[in-house]
N, C-alpha and C. Protein backbone atom coordinates (compact mmCIF):
# COMPACT_ATOMS: atom_id res chain seq x y z
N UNK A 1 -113.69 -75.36 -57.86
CA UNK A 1 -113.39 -76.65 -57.34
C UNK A 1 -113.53 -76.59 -55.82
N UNK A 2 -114.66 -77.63 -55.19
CA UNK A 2 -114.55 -77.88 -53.60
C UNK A 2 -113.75 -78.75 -52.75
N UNK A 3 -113.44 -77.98 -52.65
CA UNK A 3 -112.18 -79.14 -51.39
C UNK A 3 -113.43 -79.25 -49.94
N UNK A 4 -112.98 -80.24 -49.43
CA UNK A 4 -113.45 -80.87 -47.59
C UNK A 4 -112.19 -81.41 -47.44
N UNK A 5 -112.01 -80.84 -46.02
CA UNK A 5 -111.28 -81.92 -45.22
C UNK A 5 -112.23 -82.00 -43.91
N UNK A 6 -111.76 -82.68 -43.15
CA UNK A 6 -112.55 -83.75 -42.01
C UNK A 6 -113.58 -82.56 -41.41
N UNK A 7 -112.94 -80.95 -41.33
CA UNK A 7 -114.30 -80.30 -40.66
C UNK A 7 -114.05 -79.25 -41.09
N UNK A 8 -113.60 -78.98 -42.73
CA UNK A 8 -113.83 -77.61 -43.61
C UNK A 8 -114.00 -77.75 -44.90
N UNK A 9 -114.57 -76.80 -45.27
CA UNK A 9 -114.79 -76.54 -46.85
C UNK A 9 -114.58 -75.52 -47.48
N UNK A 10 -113.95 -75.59 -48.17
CA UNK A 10 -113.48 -74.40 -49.27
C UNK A 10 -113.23 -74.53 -50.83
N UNK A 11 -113.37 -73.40 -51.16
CA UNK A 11 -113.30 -74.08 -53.21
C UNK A 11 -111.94 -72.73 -53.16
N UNK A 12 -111.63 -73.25 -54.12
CA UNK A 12 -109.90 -72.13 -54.95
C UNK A 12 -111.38 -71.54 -56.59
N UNK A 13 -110.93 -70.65 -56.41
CA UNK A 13 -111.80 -69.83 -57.86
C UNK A 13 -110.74 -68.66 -58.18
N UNK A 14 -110.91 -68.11 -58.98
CA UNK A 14 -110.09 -66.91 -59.64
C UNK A 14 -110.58 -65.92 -58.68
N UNK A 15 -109.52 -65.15 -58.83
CA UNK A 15 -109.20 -63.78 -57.99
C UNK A 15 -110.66 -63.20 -58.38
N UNK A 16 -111.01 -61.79 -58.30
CA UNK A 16 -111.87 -60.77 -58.40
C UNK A 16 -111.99 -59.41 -57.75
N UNK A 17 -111.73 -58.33 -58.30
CA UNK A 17 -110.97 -57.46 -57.69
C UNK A 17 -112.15 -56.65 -55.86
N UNK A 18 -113.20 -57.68 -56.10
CA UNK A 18 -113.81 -57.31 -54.65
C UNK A 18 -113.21 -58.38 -53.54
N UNK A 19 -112.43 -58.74 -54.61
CA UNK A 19 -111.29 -59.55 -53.34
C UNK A 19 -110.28 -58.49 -52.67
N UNK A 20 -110.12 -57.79 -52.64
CA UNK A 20 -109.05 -57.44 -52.49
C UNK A 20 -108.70 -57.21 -51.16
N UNK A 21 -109.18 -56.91 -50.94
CA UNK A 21 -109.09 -56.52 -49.00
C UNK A 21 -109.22 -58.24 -48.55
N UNK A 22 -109.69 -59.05 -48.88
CA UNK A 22 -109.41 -60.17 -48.01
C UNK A 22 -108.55 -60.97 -48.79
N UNK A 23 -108.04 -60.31 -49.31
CA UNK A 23 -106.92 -61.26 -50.07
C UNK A 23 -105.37 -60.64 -49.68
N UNK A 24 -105.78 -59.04 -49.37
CA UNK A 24 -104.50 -58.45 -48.57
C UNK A 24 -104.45 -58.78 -47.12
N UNK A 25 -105.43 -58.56 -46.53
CA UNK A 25 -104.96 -59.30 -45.41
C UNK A 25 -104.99 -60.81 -45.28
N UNK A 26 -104.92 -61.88 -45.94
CA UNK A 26 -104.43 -63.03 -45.60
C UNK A 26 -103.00 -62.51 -46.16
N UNK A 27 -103.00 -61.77 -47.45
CA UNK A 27 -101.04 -61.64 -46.98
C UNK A 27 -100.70 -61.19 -46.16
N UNK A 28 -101.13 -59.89 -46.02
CA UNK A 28 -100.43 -59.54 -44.43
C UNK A 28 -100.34 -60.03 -43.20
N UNK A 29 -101.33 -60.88 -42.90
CA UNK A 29 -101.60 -62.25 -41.57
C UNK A 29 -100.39 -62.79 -41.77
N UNK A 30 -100.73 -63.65 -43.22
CA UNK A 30 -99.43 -64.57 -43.43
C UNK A 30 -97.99 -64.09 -43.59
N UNK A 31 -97.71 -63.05 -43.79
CA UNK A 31 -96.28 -62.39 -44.30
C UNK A 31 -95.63 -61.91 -42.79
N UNK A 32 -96.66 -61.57 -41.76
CA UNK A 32 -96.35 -61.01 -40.49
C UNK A 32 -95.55 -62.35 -39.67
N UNK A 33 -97.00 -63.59 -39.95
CA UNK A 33 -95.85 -65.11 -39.30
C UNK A 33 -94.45 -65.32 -39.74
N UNK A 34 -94.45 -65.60 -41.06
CA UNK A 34 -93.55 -66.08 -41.75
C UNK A 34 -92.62 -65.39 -42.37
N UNK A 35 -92.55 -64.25 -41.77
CA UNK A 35 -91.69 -63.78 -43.03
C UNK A 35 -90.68 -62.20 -42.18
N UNK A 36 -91.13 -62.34 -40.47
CA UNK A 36 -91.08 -61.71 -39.61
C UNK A 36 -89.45 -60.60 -39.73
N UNK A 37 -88.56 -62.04 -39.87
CA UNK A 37 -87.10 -61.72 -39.95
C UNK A 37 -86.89 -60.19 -40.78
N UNK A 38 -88.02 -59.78 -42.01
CA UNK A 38 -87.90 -59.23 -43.04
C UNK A 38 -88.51 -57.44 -41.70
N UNK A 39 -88.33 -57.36 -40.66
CA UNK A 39 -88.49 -56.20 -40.07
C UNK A 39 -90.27 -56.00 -40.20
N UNK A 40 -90.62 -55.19 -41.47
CA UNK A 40 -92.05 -55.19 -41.37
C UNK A 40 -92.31 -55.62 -43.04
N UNK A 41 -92.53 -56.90 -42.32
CA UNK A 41 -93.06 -57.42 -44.04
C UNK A 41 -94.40 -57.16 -44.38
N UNK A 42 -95.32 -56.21 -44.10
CA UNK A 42 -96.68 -56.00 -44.34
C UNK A 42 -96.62 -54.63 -43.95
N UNK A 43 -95.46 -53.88 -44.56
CA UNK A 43 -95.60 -52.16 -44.40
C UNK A 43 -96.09 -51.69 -45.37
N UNK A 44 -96.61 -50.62 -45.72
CA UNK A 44 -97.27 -49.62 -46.46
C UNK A 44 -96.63 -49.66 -47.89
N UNK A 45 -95.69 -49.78 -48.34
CA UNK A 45 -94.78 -49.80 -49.63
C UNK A 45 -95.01 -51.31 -50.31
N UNK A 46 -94.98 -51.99 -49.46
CA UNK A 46 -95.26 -53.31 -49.49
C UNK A 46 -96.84 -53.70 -50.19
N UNK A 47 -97.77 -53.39 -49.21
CA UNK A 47 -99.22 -53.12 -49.48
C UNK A 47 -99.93 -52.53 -50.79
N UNK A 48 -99.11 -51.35 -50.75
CA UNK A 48 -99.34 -50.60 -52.00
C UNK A 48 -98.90 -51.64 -53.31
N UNK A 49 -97.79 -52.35 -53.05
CA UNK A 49 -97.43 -52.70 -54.31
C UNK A 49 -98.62 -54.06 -54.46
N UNK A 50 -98.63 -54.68 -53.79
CA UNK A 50 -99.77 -55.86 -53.83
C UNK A 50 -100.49 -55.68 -54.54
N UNK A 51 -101.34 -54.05 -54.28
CA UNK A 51 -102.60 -54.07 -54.61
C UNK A 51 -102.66 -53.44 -55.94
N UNK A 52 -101.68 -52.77 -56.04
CA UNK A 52 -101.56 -52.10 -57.42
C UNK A 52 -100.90 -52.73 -58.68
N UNK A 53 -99.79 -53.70 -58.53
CA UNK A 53 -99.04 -54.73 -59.12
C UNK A 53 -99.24 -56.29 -59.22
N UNK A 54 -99.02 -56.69 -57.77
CA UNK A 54 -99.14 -58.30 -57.95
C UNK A 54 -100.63 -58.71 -57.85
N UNK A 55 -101.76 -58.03 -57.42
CA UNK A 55 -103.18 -58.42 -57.45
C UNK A 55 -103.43 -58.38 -59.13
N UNK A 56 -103.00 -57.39 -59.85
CA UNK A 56 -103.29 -56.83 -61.05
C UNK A 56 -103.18 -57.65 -62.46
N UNK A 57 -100.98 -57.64 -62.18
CA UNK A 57 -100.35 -58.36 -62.73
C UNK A 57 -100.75 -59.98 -62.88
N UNK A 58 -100.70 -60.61 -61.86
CA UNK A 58 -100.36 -61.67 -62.01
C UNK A 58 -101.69 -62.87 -62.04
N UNK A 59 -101.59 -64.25 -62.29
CA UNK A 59 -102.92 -64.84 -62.28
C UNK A 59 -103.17 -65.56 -61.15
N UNK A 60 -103.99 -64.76 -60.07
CA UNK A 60 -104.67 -65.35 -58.67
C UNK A 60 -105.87 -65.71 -59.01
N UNK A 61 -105.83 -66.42 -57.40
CA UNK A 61 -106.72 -67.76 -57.26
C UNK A 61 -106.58 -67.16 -55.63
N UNK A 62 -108.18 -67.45 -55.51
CA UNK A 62 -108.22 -67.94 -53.71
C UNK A 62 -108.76 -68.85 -53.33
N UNK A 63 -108.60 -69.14 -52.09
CA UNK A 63 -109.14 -70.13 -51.09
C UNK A 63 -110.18 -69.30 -50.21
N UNK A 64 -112.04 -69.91 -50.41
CA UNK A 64 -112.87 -69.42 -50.21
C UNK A 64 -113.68 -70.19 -49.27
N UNK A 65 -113.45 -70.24 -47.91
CA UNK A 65 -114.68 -70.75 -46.93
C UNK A 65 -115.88 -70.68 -47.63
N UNK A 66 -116.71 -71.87 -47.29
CA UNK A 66 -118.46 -71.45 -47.72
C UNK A 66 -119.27 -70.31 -47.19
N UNK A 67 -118.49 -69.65 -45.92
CA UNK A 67 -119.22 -68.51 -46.02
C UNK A 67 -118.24 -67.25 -46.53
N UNK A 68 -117.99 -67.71 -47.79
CA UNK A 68 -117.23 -66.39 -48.09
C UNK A 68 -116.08 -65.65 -47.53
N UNK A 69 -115.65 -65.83 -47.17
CA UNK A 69 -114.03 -65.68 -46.11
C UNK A 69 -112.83 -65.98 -47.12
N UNK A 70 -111.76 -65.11 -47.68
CA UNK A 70 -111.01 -65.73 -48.47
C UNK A 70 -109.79 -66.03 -47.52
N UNK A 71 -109.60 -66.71 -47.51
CA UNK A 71 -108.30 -67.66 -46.28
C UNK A 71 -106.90 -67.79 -47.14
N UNK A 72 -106.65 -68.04 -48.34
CA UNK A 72 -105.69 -68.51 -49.41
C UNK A 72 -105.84 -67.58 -50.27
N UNK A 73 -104.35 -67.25 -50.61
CA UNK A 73 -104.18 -66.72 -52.53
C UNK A 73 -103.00 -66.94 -52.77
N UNK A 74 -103.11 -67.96 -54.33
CA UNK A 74 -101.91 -68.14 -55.03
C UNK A 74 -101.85 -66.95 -56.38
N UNK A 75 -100.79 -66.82 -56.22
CA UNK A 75 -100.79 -65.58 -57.48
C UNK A 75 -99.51 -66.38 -58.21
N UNK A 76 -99.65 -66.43 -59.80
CA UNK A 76 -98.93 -67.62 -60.55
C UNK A 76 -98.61 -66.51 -61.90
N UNK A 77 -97.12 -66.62 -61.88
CA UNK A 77 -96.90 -65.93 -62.88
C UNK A 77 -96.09 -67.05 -63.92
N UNK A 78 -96.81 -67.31 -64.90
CA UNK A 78 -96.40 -68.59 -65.96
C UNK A 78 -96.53 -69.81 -64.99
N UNK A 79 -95.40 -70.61 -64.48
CA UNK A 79 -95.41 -71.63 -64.26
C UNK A 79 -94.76 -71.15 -62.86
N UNK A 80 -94.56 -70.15 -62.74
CA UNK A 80 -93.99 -69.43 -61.17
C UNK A 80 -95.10 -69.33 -60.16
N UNK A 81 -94.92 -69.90 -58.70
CA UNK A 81 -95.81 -69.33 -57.90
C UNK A 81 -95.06 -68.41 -57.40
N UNK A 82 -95.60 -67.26 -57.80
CA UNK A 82 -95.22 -66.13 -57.51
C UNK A 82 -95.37 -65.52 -55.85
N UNK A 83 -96.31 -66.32 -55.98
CA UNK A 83 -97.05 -66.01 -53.77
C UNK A 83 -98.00 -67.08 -53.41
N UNK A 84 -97.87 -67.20 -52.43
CA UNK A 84 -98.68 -68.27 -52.07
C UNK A 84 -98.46 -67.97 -49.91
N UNK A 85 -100.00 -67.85 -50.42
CA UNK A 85 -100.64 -67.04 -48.79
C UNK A 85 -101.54 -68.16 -48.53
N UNK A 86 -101.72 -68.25 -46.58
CA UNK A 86 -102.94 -69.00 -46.17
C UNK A 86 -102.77 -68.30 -44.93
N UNK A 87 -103.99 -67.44 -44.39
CA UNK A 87 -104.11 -66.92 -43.32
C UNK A 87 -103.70 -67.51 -42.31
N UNK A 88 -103.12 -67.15 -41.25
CA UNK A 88 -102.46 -68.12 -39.71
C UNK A 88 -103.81 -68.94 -39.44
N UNK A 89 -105.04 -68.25 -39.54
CA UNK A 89 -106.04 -68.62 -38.49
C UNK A 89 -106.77 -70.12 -39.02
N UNK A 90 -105.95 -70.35 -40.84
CA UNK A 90 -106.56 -71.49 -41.55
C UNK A 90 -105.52 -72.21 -41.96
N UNK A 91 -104.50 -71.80 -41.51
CA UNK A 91 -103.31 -73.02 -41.72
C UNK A 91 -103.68 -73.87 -41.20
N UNK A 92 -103.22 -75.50 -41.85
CA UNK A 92 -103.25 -76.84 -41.49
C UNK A 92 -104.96 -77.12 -41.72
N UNK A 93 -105.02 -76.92 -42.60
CA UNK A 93 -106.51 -77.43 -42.70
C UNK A 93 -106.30 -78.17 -44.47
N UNK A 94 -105.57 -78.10 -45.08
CA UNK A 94 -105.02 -78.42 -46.41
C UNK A 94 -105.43 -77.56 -47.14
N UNK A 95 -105.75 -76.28 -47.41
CA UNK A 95 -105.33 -75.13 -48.10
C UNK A 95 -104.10 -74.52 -48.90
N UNK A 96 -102.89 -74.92 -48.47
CA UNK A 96 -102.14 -74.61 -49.02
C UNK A 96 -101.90 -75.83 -49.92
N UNK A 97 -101.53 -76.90 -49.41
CA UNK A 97 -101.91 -78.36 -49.93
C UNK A 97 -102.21 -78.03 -51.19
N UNK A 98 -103.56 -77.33 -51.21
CA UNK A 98 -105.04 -77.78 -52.16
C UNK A 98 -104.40 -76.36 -53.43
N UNK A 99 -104.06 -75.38 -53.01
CA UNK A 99 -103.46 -74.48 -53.78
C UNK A 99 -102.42 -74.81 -54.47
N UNK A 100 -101.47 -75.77 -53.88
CA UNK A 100 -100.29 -76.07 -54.41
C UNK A 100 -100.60 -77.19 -55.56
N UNK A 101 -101.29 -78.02 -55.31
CA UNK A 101 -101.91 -78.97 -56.46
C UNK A 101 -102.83 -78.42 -57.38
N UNK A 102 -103.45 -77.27 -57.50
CA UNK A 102 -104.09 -76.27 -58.09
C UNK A 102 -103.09 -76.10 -59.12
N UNK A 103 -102.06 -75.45 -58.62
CA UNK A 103 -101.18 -74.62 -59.79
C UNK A 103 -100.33 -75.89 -60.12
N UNK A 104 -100.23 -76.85 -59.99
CA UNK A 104 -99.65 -78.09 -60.31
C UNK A 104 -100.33 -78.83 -61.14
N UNK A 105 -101.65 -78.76 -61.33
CA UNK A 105 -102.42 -79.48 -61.89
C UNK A 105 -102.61 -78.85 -63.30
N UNK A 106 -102.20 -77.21 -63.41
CA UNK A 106 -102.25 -76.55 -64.76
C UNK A 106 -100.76 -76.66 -65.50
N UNK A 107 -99.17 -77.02 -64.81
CA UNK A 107 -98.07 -77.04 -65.21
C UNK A 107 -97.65 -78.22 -65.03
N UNK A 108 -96.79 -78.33 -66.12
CA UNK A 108 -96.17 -79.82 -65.83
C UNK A 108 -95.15 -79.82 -64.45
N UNK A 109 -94.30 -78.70 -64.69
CA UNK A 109 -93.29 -78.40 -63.30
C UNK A 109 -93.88 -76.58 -62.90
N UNK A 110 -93.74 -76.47 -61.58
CA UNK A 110 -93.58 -75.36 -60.77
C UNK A 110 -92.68 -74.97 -60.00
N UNK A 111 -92.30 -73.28 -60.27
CA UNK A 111 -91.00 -73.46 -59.25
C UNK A 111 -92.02 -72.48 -58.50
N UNK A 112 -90.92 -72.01 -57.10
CA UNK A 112 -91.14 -70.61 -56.21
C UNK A 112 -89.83 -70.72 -55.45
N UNK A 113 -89.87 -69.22 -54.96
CA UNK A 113 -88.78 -68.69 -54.04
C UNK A 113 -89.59 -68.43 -53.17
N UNK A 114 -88.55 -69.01 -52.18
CA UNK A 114 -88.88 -68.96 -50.54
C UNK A 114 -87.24 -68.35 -50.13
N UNK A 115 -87.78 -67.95 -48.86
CA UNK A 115 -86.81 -66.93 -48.01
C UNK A 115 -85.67 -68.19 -47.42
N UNK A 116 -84.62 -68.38 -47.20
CA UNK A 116 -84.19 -69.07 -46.65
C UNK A 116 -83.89 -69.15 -44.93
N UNK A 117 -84.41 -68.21 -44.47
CA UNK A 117 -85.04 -67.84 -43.10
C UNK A 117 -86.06 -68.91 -42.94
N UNK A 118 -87.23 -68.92 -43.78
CA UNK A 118 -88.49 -69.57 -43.58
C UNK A 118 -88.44 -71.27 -43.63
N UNK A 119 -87.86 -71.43 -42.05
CA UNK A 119 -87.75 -72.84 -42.08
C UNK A 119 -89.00 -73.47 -42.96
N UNK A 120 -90.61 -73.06 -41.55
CA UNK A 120 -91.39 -73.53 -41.70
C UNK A 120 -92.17 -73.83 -43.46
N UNK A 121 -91.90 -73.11 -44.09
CA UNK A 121 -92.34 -72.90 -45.34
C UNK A 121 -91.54 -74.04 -46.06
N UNK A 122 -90.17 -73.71 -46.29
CA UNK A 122 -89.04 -74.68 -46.60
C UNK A 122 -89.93 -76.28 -46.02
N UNK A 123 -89.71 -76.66 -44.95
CA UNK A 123 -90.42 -77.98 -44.70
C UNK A 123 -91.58 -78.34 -45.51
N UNK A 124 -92.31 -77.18 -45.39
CA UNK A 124 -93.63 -77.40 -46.18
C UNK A 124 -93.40 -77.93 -47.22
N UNK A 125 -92.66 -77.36 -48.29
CA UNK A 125 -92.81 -77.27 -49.77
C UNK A 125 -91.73 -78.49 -49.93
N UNK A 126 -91.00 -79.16 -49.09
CA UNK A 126 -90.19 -80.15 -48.83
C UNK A 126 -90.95 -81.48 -48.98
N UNK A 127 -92.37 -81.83 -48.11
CA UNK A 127 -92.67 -82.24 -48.00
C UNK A 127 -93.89 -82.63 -49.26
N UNK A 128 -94.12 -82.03 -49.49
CA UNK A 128 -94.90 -81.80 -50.77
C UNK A 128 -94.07 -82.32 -51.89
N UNK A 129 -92.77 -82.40 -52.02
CA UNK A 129 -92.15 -82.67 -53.21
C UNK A 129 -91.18 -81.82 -54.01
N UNK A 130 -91.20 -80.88 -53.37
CA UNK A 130 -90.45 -79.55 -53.92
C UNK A 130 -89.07 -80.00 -53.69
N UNK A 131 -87.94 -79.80 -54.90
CA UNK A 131 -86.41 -79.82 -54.68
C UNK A 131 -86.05 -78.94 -54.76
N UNK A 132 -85.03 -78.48 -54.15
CA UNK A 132 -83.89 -77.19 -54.62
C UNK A 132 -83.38 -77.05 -55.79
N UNK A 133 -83.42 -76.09 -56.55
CA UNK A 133 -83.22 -75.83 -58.26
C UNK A 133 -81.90 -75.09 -57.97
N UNK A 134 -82.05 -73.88 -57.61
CA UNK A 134 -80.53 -73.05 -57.23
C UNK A 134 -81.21 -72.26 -56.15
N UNK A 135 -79.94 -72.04 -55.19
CA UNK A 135 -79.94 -70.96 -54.10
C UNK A 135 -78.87 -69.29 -54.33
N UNK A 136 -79.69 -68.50 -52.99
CA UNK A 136 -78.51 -67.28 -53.04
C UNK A 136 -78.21 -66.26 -54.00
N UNK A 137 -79.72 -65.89 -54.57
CA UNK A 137 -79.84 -65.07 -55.17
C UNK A 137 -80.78 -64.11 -54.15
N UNK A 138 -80.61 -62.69 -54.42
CA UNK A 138 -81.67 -61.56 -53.46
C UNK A 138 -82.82 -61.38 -53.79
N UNK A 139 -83.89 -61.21 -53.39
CA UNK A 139 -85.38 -61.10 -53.37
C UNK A 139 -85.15 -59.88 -54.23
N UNK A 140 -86.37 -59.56 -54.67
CA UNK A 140 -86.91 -58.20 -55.75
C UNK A 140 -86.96 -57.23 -54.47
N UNK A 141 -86.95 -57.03 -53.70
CA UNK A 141 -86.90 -56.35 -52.81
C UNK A 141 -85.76 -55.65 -52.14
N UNK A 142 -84.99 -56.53 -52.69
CA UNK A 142 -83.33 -55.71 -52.20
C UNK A 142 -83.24 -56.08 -50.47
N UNK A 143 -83.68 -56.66 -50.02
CA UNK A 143 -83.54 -56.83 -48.56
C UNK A 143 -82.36 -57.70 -47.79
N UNK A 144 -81.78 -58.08 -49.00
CA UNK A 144 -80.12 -58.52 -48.04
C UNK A 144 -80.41 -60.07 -47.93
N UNK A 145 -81.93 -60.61 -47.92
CA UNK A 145 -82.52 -61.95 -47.83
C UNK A 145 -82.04 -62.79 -49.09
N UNK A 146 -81.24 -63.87 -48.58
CA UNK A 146 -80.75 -65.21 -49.86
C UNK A 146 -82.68 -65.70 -49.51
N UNK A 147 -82.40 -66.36 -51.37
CA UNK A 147 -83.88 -67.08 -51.39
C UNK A 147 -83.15 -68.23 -52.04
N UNK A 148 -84.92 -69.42 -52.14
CA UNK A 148 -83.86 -70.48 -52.92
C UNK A 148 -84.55 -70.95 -53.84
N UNK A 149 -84.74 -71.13 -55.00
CA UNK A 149 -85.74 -71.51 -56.08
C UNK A 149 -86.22 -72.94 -55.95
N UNK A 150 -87.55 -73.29 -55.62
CA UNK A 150 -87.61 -74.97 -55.66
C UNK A 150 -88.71 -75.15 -56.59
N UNK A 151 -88.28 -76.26 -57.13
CA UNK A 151 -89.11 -76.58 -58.26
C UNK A 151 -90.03 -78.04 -57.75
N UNK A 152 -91.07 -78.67 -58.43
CA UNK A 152 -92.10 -79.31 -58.51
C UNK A 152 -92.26 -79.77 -59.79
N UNK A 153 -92.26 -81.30 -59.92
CA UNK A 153 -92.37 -81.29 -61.29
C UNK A 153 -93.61 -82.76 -60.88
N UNK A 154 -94.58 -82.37 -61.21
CA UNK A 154 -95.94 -83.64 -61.33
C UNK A 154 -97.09 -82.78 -59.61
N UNK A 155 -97.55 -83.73 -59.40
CA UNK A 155 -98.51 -83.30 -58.11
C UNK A 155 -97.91 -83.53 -57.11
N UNK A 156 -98.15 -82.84 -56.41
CA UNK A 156 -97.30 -82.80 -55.12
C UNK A 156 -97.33 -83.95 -54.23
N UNK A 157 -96.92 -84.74 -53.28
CA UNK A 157 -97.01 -86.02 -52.69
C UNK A 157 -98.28 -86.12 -51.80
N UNK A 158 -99.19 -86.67 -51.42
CA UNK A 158 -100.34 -86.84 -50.99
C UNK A 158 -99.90 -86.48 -49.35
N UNK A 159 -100.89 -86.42 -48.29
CA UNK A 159 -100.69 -85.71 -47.28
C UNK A 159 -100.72 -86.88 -46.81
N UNK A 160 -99.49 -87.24 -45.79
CA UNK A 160 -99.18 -88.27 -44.91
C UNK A 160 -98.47 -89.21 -45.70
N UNK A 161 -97.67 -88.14 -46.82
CA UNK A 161 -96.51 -89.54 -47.35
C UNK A 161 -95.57 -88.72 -46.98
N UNK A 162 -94.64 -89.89 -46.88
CA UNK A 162 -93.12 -89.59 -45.77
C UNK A 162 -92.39 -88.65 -47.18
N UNK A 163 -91.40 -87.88 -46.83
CA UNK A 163 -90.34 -87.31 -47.74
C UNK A 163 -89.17 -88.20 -48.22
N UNK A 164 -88.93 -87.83 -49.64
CA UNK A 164 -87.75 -89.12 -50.23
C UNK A 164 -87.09 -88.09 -50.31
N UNK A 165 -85.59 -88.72 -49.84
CA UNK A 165 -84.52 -87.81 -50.47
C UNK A 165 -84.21 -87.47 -51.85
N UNK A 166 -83.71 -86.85 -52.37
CA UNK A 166 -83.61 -86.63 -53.63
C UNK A 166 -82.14 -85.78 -53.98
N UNK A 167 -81.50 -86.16 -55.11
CA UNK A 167 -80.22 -85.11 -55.23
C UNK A 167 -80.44 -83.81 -55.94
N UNK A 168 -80.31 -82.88 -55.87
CA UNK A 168 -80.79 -81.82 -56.42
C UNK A 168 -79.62 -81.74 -57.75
């Protein structure tokens, strides 16, 4: 599937394991912005497990410039987005947007955990439509980090619609 916005193009296609190196470093790009609080969120233990576990395990998708550049990867375990990456250098171009209606478009509802550190992310997925399901449980990681489960239930709200409150 090709996405355009006003001055890019990219399609979301299934993972492929000659992805892999540009699919680790858009996590590691992205995990270094966002996810900073976590000391070194793109260390070696970390890496290893990506490539050996969650690339393996789970069902990814990237975000592919026309010249081949993978910028995005959602990795979706059932109806879980399990990860959801967009390189710093291609944020705001609707990539994540376009990923998030991707895995929305195969489930009726989607949840994910986000860090509760990660304002910016939190807004994101706010804005999109995402509610709070439950908070204050610890990451698989053991890192002391509360996360908060938000769920999605239909397509996410179109880009440049305002946020409705909602009661969780």
């Amino acid at each position: 599937m090709t996405h355009r916005t006003a001055e890019h193009a990219f399609q979301i296609r299934p993972y492929r394991p000659e992805d892999a190196d540009g699919a680790v470093e858009v996590w590691a790009r992205a995990s270094e912005t966002a996810h900073a609080f976590l000391g070194d969120p793109a260390g070696p233990e970390r890496e290893r497990k990506i490539r050996e576990i969650y690339l393996v395990h789970a069902d990814n998708w990237v975000a592919e410039t026309a010249d081949g550049r993978v910028v995005g990867l959602l990795g979706m375990l059932g109806s879980e987005i399990g990860g959801l990456f967009v390189h710093p250098d291609a944020q705001g171009m609707g990539i994540g947007r376009a990923l998030v209606a991707f895995a929305a478009a195969r489930h009726r509802s989607v949840t994910l955990d986000v860090y509760e550190e990660n304002a910016k992310a939190r807004a994101f997925y706010a804005h999109l439509g995402f509610t709070e399901k439950s908070r204050g449980h610890e990451d698989d990681e053991d890192s002391g980090h509360l996360v908060i489960t938000l769920r999605l239930t239909g397509a996410p709200r179109a880009a440049g619609s305002a946020p409705v409150d909602a009661e969780v």
